[in-house]
Protein backbone atom coordinates (compact mmCIF):
# COMPACT_ATOMS: atom_id res chain seq x y z
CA UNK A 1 -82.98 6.70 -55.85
CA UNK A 2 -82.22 5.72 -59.58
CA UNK A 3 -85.54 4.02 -61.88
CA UNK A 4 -84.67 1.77 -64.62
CA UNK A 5 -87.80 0.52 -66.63
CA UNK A 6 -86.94 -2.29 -68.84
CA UNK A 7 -89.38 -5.38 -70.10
CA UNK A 8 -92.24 -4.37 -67.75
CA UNK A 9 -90.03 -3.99 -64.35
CA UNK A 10 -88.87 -1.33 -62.78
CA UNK A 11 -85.22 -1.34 -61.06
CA UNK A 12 -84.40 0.53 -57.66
CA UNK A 13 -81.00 1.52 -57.26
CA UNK A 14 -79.48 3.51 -54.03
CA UNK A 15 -75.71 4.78 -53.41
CA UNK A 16 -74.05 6.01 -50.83
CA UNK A 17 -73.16 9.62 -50.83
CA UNK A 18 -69.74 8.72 -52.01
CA UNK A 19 -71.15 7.10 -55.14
CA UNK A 20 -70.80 3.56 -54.19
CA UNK A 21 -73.38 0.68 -54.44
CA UNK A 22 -75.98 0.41 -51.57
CA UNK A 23 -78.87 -1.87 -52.87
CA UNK A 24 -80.42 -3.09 -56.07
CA UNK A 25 -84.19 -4.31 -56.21
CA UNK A 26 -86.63 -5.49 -59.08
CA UNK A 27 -90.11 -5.00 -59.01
CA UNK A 28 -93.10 -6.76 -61.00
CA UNK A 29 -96.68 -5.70 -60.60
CA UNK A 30 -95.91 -3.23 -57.80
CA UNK A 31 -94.02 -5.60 -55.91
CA UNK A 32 -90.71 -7.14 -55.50
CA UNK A 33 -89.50 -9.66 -57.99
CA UNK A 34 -86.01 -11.29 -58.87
CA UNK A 35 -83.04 -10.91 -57.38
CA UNK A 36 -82.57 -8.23 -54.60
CA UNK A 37 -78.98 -7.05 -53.39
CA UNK A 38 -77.44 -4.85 -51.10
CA UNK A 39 -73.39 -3.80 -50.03
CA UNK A 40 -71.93 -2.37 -47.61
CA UNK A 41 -70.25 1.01 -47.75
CA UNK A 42 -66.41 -0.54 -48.49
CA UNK A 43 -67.84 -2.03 -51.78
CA UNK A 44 -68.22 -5.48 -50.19
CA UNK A 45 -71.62 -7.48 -50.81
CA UNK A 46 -73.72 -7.33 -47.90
CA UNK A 47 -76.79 -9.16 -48.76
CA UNK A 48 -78.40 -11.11 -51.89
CA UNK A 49 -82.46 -12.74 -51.96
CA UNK A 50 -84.44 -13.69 -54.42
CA UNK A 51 -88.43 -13.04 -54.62
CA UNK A 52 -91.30 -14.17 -55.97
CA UNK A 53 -94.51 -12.36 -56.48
CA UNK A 54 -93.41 -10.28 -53.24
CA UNK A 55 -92.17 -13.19 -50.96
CA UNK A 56 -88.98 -14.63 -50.47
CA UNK A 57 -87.94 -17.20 -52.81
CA UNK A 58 -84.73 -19.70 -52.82
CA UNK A 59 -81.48 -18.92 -51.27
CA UNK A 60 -80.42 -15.80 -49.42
CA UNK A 61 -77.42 -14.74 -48.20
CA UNK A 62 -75.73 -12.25 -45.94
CA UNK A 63 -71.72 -11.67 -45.79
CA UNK A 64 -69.90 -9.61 -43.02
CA UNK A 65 -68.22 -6.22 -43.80
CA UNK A 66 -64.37 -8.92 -44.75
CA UNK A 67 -66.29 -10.33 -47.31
CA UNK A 68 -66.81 -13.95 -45.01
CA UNK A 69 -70.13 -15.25 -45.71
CA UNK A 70 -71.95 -14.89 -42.54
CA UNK A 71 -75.67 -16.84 -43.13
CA UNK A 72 -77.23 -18.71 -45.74
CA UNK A 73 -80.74 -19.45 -45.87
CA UNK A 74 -83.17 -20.99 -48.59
CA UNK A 75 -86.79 -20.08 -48.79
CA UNK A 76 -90.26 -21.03 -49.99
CA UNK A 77 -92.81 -18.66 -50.79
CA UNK A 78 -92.16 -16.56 -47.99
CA UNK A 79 -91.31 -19.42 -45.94
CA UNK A 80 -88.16 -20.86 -44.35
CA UNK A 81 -87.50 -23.57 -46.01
CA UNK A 82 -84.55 -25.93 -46.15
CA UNK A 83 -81.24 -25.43 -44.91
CA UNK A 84 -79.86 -22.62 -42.67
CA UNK A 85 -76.07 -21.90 -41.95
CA UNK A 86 -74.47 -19.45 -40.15
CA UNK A 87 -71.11 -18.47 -39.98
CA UNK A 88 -68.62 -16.55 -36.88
CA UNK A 89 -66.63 -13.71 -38.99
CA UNK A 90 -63.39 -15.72 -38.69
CA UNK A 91 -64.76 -18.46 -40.82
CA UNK A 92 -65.64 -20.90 -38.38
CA UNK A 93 -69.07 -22.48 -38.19
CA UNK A 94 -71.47 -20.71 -36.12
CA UNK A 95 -74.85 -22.50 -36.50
CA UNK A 96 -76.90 -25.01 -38.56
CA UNK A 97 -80.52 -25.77 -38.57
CA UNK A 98 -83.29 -26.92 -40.76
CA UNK A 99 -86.86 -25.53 -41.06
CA UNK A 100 -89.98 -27.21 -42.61
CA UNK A 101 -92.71 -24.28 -43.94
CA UNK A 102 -91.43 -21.88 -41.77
CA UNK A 103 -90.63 -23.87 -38.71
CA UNK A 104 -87.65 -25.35 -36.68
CA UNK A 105 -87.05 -29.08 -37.64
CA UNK A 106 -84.70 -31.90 -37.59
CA UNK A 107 -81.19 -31.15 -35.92
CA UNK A 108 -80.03 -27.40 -35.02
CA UNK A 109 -76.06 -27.07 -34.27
CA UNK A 110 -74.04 -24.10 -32.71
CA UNK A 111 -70.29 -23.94 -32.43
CA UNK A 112 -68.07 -21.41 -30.53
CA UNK A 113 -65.41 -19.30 -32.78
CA UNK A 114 -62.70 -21.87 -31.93
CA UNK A 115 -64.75 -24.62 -33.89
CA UNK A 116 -65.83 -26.44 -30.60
CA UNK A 117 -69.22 -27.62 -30.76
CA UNK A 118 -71.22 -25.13 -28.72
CA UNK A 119 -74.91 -26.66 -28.11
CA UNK A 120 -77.06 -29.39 -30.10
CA UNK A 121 -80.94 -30.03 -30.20
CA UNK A 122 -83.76 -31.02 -32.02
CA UNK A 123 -86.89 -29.51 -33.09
CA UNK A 124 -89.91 -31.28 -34.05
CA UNK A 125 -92.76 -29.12 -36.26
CA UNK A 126 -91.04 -25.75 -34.20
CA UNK A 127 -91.11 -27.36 -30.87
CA UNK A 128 -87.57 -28.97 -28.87
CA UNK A 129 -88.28 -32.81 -28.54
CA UNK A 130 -85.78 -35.41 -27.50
CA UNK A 131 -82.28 -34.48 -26.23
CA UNK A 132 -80.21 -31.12 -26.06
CA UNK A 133 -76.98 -30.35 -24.86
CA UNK A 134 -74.64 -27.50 -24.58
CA UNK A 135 -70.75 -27.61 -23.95
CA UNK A 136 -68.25 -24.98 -23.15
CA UNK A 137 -65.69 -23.61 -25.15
CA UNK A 138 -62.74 -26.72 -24.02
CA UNK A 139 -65.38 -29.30 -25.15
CA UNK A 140 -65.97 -30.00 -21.93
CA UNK A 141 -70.33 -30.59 -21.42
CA UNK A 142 -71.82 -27.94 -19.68
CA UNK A 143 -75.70 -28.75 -19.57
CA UNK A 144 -77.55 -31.90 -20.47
CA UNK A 145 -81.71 -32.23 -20.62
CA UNK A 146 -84.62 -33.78 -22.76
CA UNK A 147 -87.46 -31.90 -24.28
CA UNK A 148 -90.72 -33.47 -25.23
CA UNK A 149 -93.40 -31.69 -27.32
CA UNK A 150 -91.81 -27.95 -25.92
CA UNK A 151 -91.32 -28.52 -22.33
CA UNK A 152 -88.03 -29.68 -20.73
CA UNK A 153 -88.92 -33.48 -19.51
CA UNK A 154 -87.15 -36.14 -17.17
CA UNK A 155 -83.62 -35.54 -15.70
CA UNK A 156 -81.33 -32.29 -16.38
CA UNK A 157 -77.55 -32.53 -15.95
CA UNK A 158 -74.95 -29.75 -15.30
CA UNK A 159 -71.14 -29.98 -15.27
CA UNK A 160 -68.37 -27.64 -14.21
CA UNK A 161 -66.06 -26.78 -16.96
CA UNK A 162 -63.55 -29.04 -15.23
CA UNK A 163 -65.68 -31.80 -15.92
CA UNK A 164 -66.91 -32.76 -12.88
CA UNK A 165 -70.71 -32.92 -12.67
CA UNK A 166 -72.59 -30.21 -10.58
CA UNK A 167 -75.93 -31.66 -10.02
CA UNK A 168 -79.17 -32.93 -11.18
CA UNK A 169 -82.80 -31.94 -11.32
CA UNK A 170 -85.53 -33.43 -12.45
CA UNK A 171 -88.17 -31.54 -14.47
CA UNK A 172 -92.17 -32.85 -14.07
CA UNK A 173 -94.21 -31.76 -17.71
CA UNK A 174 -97.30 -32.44 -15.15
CA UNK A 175 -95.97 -29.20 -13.76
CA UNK A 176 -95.75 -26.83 -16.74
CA UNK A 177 -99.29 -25.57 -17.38
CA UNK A 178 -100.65 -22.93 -19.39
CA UNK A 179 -102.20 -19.91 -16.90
CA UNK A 180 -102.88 -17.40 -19.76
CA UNK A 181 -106.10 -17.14 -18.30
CA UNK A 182 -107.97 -16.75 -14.78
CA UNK A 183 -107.48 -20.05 -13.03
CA UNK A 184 -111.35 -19.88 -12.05
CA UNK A 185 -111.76 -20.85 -15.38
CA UNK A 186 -109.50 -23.97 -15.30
CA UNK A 187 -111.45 -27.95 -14.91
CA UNK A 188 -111.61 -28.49 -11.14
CA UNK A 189 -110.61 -31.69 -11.02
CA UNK A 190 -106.80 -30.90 -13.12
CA UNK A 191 -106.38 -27.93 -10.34
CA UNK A 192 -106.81 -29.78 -7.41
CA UNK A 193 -104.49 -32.41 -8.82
CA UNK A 194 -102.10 -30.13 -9.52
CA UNK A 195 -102.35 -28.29 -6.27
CA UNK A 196 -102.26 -31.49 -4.59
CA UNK A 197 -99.20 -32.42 -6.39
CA UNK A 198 -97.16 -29.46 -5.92
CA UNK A 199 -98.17 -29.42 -2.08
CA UNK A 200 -95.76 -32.04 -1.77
CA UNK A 201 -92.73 -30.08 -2.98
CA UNK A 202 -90.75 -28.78 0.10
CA UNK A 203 -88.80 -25.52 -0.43
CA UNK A 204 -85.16 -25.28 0.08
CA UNK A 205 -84.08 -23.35 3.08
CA UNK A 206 -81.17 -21.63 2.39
CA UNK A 207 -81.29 -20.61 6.59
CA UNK A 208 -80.70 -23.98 7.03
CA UNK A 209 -78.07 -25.61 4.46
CA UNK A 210 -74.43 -24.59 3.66
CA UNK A 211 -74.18 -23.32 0.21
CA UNK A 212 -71.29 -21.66 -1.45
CA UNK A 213 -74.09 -20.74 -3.68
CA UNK A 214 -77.50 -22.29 -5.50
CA UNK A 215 -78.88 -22.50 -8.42
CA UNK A 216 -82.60 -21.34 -9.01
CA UNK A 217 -84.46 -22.02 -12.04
CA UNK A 218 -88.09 -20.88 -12.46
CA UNK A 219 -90.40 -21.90 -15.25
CA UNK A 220 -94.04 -21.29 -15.97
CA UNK A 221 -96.67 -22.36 -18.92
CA UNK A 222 -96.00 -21.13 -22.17
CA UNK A 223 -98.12 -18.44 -22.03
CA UNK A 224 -97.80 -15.51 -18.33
CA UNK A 225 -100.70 -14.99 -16.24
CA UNK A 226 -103.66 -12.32 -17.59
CA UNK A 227 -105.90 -9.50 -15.68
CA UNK A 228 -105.99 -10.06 -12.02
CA UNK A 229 -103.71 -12.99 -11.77
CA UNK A 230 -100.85 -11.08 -13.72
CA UNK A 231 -101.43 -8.26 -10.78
CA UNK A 232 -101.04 -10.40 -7.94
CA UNK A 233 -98.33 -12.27 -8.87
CA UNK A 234 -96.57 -9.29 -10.11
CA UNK A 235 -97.02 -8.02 -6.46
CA UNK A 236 -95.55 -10.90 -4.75
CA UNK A 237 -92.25 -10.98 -6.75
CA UNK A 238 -92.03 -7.27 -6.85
CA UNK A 239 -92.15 -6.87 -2.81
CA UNK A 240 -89.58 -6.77 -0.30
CA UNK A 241 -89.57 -10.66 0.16
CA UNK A 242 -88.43 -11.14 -3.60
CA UNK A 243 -86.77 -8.17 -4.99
CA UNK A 244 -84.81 -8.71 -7.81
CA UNK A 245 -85.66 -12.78 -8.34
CA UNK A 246 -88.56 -11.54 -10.32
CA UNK A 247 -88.45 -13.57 -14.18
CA UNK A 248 -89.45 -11.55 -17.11
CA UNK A 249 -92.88 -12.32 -19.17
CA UNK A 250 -92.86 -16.05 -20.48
CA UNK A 251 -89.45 -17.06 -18.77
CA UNK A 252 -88.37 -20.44 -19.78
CA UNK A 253 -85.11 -21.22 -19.45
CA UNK A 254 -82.76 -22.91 -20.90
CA UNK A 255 -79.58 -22.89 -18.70
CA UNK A 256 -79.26 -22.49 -14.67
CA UNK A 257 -78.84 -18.95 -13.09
CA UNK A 258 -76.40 -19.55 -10.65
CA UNK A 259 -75.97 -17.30 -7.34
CA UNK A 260 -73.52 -17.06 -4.70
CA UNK A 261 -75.04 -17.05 -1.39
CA UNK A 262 -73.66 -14.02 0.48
CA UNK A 263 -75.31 -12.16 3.63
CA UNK A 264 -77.36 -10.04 1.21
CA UNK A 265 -78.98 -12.17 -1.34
CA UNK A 266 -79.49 -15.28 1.53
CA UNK A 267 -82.28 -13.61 3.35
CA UNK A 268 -83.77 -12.79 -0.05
CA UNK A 269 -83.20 -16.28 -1.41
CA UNK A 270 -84.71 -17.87 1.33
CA UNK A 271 -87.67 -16.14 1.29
CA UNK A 272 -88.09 -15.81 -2.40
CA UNK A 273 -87.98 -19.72 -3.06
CA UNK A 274 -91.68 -20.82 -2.81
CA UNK A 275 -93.83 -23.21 -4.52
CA UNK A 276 -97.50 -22.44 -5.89
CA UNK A 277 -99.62 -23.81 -8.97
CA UNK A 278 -98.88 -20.35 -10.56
CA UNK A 279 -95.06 -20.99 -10.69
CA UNK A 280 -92.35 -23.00 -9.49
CA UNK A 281 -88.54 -22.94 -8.41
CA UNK A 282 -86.10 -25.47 -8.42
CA UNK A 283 -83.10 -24.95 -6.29
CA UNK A 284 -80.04 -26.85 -5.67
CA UNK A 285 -76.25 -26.48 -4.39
CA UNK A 286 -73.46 -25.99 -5.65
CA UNK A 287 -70.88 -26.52 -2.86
């Protein structure tokens, strides 16, 4: 470390052991102030940020090792704030958003490398609402559904990269409820609806259909089961019946898992797809 004192603020400098540039901060007060900058070891600039009073303040931006900018994003006390780009290392555009005090709003755009337009949403106070879509690297779309408030809502598209569609499903938000705690504490009256309700869904039989393979989605509230509940679902998709179709913590998708259907994964399919107010699977073919 190198100290500079100069006007009441101290700078922080730091090499690398072969003399060259590593970062450059200014403090105020004890904490960071003014522009901050760091390099990487061939020289190049690796990162620049401004603060304020400790927090970041206005634009900051990264660039990769070639010297391409790779992000750009501007900041409000602390707070994203503004505009956010991203760049792939050739140049290309690689993603653009907006947040609004710190949160996801307004249009968000990826691309692939090759400049095709990779996937496109939009984001309400932080939450997906209205349409998003994805497409694959020919520009051909690959996956098509709405959100409202958070939760994927109404009909949800999928196309081979050919073009040609691959089915449909339609998502129910009456389904996606939050189980973060004991259902015993949950108003009678919405439970028996909802049990009611998803009584009605029929499971796919995979014993029973020809399927070159399926594809199984399963989605829960925003928030996984607690105490007791967590153990006993746990226990179900860890056993025999359901080995290796168990979804992580808070898995919400946002694109199909497809699987082929061969001797060893169709006894486990067909006994693994199952409907209860804790969780459910969608499943459809792909033949």
């Amino acid at each position: 470390y190198e100290m500079n004192y100069k006007d009441g603020e101290k700078v922080a400098k730091r090499t690398y052991k072969d003399g060259q540039k590593k970062e450059e901060r200014t403090y105020r007060g004890g904490t960071e102030h003014d522009l901050a900058t760091e390099w990487h070891e061939n020289g190049q600039k690796k990162e620049e940020r401004t603060y304020k009073n400790g927090k970041k303040d206005g634009l900051a931006t990264e660039w990769y090792r070639n010297g391409q900018k790779e992000k750009e994003v501007t900041w409000n006390n602390g707070k994203e704030h503004g505009p956010a780009t991203a760049w792939h290392e050739n140049g290309q555009m690689k993603k653009k958003r907006t947040y609004k005090d710190g949160k996801k709003h307004g249009l968000e755009t990826y691309w692939h490398e090759n400049g095709q337009k990779k996937a496109e949403r939009t984001y309400k106070d932080g939450q997906k609402h209205g349409l998003e879509t994805f497409w694959y690297e020919n520009g051909q779309k690959e996956w098509e559904v709405n959100y409202k408030d958070g939760k994927q809502d109404g009909l949800a598209t999928t196309w081979h990269e050919n073009g040609q569609e691959k089915n449909e499903v339609y998502y129910r938000i009456a389904f996606i409820v939050d189980y973060s705690l004991s259902m015993k504490g949950m108003d009678k009256v919405m439970r028996a609806e909802l049990e009611a309700a998803v009584n009605k869904m029929t499971p796919v039989d995979i014993d029973k259909g020809v399927y070159s393979s399926v594809c199984l989605i399963f989605f829960s509230g925003p928030s996984w089961l607690a105490g007791e509940d967590a153990k006993a679902i746990q226990k179900k998709w860890t056993g025999d019946n359901a080995n290796g179709f168990r979804p992580k913590a808070g898995f919400e998708p946002s694109k199909p898992k497809w699987i082929p259907v061969t001797p060893s994964t169709k006894k486990k399919l067909s006994k693994a797809i199952w409907n209860t107010p804790l969780m459910f699977g969608s499943v459809w073919d792909n033949s």
